[in-house]
Protein backbone atom coordinates (compact mmCIF):
# COMPACT_ATOMS: atom_id res chain seq x y z
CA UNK A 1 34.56 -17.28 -9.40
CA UNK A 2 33.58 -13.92 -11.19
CA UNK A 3 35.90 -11.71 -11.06
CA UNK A 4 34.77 -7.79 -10.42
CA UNK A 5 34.72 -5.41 -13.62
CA UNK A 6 32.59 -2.63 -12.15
CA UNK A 7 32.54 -0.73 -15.56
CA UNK A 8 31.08 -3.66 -17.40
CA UNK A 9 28.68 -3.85 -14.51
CA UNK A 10 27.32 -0.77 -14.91
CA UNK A 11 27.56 -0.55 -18.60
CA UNK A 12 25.11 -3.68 -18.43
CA UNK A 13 23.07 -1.62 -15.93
CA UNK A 14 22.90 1.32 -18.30
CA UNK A 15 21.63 -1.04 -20.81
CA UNK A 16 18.86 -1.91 -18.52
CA UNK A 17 17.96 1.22 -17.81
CA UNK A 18 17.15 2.09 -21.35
CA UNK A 19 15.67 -1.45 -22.50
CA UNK A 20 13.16 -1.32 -19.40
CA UNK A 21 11.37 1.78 -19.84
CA UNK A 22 11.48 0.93 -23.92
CA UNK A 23 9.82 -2.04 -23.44
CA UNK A 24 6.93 -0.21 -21.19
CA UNK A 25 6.85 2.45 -24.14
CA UNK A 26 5.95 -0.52 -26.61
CA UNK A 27 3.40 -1.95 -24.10
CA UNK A 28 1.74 1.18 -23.92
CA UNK A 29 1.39 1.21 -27.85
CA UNK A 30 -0.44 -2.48 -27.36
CA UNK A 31 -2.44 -1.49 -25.05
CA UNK A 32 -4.72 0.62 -27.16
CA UNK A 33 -5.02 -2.38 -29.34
CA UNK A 34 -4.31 -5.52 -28.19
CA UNK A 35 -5.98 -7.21 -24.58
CA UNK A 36 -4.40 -6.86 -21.53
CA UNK A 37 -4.64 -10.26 -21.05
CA UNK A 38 -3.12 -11.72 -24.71
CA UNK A 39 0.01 -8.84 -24.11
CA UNK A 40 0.52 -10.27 -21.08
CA UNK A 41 0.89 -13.96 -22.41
CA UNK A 42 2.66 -12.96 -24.94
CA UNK A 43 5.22 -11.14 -22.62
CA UNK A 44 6.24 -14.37 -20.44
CA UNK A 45 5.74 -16.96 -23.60
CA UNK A 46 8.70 -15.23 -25.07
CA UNK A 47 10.29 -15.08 -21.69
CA UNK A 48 10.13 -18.88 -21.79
CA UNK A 49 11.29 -19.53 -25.14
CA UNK A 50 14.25 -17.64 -25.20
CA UNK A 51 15.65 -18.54 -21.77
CA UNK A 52 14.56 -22.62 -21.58
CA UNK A 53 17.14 -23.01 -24.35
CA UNK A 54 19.66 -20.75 -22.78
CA UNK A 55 18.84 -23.02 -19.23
CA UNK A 56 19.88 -26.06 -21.53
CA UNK A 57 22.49 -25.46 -23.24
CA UNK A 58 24.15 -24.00 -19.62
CA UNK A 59 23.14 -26.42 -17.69
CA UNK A 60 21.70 -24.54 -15.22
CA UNK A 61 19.25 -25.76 -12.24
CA UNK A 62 15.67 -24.89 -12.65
CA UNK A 63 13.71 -27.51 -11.99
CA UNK A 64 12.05 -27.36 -8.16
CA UNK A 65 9.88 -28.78 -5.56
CA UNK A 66 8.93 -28.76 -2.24
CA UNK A 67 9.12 -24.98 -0.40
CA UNK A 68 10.54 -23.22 -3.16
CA UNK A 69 8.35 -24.53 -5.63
CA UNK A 70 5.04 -22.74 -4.00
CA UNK A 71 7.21 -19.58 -3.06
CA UNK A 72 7.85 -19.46 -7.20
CA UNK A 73 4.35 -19.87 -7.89
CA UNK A 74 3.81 -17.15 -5.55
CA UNK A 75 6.11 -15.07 -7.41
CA UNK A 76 5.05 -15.91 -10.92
CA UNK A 77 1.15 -14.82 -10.04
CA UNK A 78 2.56 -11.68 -8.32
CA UNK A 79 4.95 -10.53 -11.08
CA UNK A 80 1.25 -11.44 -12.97
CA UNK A 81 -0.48 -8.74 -11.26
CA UNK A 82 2.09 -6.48 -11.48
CA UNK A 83 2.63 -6.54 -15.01
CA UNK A 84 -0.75 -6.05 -15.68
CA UNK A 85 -1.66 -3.14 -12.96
CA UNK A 86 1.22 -1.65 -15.04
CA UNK A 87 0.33 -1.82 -18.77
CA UNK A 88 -2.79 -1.23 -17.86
CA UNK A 89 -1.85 2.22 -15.96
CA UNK A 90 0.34 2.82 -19.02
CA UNK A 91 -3.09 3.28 -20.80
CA UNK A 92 -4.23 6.13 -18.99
CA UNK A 93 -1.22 8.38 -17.78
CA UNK A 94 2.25 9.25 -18.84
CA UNK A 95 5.04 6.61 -19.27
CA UNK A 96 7.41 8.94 -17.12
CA UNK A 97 4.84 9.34 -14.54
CA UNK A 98 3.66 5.35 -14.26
CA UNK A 99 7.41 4.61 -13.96
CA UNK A 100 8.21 6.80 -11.16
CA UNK A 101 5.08 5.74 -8.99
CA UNK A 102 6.47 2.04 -9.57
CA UNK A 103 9.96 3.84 -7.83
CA UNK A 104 8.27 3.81 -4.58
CA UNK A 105 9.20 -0.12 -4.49
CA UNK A 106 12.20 0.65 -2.61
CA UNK A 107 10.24 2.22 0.33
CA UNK A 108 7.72 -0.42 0.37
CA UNK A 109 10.83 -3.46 0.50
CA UNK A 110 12.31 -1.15 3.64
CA UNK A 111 9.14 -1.80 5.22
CA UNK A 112 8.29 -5.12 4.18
CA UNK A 113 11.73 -6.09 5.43
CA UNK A 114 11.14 -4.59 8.66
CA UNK A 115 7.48 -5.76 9.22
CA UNK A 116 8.09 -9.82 7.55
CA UNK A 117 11.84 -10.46 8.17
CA UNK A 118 12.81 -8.39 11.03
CA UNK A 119 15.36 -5.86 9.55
CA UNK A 120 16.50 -3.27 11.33
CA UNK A 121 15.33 0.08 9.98
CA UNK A 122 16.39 3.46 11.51
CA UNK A 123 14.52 6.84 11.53
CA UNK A 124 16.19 7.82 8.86
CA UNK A 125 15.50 5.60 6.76
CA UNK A 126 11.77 5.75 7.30
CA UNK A 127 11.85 9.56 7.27
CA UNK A 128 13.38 8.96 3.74
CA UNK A 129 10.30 6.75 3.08
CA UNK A 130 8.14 9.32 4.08
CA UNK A 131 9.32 11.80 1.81
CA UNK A 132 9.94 9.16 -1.45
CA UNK A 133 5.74 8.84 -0.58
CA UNK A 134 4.82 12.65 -0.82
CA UNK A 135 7.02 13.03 -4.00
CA UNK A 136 4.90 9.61 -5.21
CA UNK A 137 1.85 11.05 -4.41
CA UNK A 138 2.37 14.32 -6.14
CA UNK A 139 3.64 12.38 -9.14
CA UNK A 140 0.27 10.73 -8.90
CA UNK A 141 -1.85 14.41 -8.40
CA UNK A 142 -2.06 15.75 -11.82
CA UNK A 143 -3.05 12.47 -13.12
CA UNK A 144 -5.73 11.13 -10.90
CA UNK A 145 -7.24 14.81 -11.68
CA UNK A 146 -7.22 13.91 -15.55
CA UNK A 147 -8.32 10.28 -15.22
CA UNK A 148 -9.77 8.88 -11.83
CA UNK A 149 -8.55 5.97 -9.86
CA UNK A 150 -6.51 4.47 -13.23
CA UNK A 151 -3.90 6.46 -11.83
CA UNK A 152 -3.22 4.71 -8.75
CA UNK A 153 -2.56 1.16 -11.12
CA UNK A 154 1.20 1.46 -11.20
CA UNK A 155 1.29 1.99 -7.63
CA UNK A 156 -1.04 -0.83 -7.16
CA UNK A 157 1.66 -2.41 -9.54
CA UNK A 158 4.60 -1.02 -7.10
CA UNK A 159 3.00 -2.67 -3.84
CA UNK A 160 2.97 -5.97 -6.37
CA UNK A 161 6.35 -6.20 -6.84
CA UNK A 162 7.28 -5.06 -3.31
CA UNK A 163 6.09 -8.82 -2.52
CA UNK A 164 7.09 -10.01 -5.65
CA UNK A 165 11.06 -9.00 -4.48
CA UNK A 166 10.61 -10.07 -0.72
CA UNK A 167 9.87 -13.73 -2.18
CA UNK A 168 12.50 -13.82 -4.50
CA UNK A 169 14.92 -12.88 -1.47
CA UNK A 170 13.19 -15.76 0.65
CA UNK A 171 14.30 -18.13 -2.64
CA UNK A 172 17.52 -16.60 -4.11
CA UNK A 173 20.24 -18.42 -2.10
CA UNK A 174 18.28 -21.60 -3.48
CA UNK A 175 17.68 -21.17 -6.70
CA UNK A 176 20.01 -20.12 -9.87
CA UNK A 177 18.50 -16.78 -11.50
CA UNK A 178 17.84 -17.74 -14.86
CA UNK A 179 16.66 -20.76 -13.92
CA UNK A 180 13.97 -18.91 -12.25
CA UNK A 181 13.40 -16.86 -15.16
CA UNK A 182 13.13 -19.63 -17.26
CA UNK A 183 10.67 -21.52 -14.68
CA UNK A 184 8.77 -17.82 -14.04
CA UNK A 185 7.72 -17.94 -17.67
CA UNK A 186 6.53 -21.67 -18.07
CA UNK A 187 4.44 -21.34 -14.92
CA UNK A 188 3.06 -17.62 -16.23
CA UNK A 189 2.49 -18.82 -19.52
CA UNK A 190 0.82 -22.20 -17.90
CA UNK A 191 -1.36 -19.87 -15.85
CA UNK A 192 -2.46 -17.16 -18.48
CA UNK A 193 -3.31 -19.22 -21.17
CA UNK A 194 -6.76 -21.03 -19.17
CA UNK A 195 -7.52 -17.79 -17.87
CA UNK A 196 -7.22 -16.51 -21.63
CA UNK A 197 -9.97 -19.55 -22.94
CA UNK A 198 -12.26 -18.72 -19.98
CA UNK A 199 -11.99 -14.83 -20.63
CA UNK A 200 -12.76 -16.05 -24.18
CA UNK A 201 -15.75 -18.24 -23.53
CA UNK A 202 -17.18 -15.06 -20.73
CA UNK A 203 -16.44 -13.04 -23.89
CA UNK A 204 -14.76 -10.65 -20.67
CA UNK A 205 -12.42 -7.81 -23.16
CA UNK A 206 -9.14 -8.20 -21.06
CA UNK A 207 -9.42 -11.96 -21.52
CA UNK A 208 -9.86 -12.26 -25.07
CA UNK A 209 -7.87 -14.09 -27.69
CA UNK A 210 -7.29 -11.93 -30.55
CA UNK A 211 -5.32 -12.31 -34.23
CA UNK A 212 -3.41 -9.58 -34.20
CA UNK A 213 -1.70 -7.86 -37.54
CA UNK A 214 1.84 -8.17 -38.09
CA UNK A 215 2.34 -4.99 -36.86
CA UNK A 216 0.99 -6.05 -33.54
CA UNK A 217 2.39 -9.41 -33.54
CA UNK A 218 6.12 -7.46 -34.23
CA UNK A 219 5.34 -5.59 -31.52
CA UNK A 220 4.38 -7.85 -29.08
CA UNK A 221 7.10 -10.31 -30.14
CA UNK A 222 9.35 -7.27 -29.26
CA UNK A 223 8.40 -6.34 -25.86
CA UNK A 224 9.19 -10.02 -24.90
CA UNK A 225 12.28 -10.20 -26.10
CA UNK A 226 13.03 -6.54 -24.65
CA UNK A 227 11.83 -7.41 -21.69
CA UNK A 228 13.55 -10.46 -21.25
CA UNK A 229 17.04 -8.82 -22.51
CA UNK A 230 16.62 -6.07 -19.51
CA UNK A 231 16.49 -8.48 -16.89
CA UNK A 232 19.65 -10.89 -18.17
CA UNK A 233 21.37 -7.34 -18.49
CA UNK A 234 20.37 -6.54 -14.84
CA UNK A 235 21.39 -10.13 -13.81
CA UNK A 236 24.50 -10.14 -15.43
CA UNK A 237 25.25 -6.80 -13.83
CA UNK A 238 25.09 -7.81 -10.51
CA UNK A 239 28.31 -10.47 -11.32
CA UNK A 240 30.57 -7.91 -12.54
CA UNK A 241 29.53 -5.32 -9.51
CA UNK A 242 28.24 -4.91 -6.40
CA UNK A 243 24.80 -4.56 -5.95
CA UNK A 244 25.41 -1.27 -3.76
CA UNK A 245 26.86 0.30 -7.21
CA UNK A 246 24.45 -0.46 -9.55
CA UNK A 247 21.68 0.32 -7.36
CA UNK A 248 21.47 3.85 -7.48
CA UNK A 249 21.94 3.66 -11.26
CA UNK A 250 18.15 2.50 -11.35
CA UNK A 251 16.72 5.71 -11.12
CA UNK A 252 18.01 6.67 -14.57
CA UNK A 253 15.20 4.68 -16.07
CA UNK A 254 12.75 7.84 -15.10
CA UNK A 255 14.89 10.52 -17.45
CA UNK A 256 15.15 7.88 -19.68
CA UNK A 257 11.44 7.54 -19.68
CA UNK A 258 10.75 10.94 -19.92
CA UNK A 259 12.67 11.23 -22.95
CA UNK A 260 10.59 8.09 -24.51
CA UNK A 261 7.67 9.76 -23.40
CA UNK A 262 8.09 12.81 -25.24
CA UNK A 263 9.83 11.10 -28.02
CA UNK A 264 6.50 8.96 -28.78
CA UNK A 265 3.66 9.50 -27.39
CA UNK A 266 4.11 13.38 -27.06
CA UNK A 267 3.79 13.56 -23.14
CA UNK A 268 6.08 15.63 -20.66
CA UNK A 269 5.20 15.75 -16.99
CA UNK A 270 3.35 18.93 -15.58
CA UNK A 271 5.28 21.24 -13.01
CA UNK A 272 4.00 19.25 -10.18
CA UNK A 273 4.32 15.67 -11.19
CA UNK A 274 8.34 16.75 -12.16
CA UNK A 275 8.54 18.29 -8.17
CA UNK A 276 7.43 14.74 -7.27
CA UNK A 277 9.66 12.97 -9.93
CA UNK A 278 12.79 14.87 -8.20
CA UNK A 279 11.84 14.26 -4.52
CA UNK A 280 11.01 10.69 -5.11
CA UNK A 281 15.02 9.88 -7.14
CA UNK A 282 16.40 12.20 -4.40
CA UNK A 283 15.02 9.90 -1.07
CA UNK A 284 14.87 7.10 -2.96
CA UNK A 285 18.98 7.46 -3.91
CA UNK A 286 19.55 8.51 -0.38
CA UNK A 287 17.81 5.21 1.16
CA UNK A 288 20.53 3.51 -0.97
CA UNK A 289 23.39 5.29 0.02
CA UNK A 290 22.11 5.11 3.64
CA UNK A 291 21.97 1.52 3.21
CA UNK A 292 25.73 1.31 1.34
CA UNK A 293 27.02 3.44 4.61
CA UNK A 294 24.78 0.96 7.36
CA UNK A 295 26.61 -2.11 5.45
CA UNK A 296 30.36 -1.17 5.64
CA UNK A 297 29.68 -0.72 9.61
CA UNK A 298 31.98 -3.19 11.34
CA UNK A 299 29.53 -5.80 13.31
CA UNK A 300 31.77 -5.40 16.24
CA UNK A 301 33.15 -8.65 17.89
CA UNK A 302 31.63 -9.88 21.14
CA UNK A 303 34.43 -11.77 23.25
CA UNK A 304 33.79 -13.97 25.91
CA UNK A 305 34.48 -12.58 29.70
CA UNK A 306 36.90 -14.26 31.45
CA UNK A 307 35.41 -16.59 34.52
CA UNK A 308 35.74 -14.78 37.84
């Protein structure tokens, strides 16, 4: 049994929050260059390579059938979708901005929890949600002026992942993490690469096999491997603390981004996309902290009445 080290925990959790919005930083560099399609292959090929070994040598569980095979197949063509609503809104508007419209995750799981599992969610909680929405939305403002309806791709990525999430919960107690990692990537790389030759053959521009330089491929090779470090760092987090600690940590991947975003491509959120940046950490922080409070409530203890 692991035993808690909350500092390592959120040391590892720091180190996610810099490696995530890094690797979205290099994926917006490919994007200008390399399809969406081939970036995306590339992303969960390395996934696969590095963690099948790792599955190996630990002898973890990965294989699986039955219920939770389907629900990963689910997951693999939704964490699909969202990876590629996000790189390709990473084409079109800042890296700070695309990452805090993907922040509105939180709200959506709140209500996807309430609406497909039956969790109990109080007023304010979904007043919270409210709010994290308006500060989304005027993250979202500025750029849908500039560019049109690419704007609204990372939120189209957030909704994504907000199912993406509420299957892995429906699968975690059964299934070892890496393991699904490592299973995630096979069945993403099994899925993109026909979709890649058909693209290829329809001569369709997101679906096209490319040789890229070795600039490109060092890039590319790099966002895998950075994006499969972040998530063992966020996995390995959660064994040395508890989830309700690291959580709020999360929401330093948008100053971190900002800072990338500046640092590279040259791009600093406008006056009203920071308003929305700041409203959207602030409910989304609270709706964490709300939950922390709602879970060390006693579930008080229901004795049986005495026969009369």
């Amino acid at each position: 049994m692991t035993v808690d080290r909350p500092l390592l925990g959120i040391a590892l959790m720091l180190g996610f929050c810099v490696l995530a919005p890094f690797g979205d930083a290099v994926a917006k560099l490919l994007g200008a260059v390399v399809p969406l399609g081939f970036v995306v292959l590339i992303r969960f090929a390395v996934q696969a390579l590095i963690l099948i070994p790792l599955v190996w040598y630990s002898n973890r569980a990965w294989r699986m059938r039955g219920r939770v095979l389907w629900l990963t197949v689910v997951r693999t063509i939704l964490h699909i979708i969202g990876i590629a609503a996000m790189f390709t809104g990473l084409k079109y508007i800042p890296l700070a901005d695309a990452i805090a419209i993907v922040f509105v995750m939180p709200f959506l799981m709140l209500l996807l929890g309430r609406y497909f599992l039956g969790e109990e969610v109080g007023p304010r909680r979904l007043i919270a949600c409210t709010v994290g929405f308006i500060g989304v939305l005027l993250v979202i403002q500025p750029s849908f002026a500039d560019v049109g309806w690419p704007a609204l791709l990372p939120l189209c990525g957030a909704i994504s992942f907000a199912f993406f999430m509420l299957t892995t919960r429906k699968i975690a107690k059964e299934t070892d993490p890496i393991g699904l990692q490592a299973g995630s990537g096979v069945m993403a790389t099994a899925i993109m690469l026909p979709a890649l030759l058909i693209g290829n053959g329809l001569e369709f521009a997101p679906l096209m096999i490319i040789s890229p330089d070795s600039y490109d491929w060092t890039l590319l090779i790099g966002m895998g491997l950075i994006g499969t470090a972040a998530h063992l760092l966020m996995t390995w987090s959660l064994r040395f603390a508890p989830g309700a600690t690291l959580a709020p940590m999360q929401y330093l991947e948008i100053p971190f981004a900002v800072f990338l975003g500046y640092a590279i491509f040259g791009d600093f959120p406008n006056g009203l996309a920071t308003v929305g940046i700041l409203i959207t950490m602030a409910a989304g922080i609270y709706v964490i902290l709300r939950e922390r409070a709602i879970a060390r409530i006693p579930v008080p203890k229901v004795f049986p009445q005495p026969a009369e």
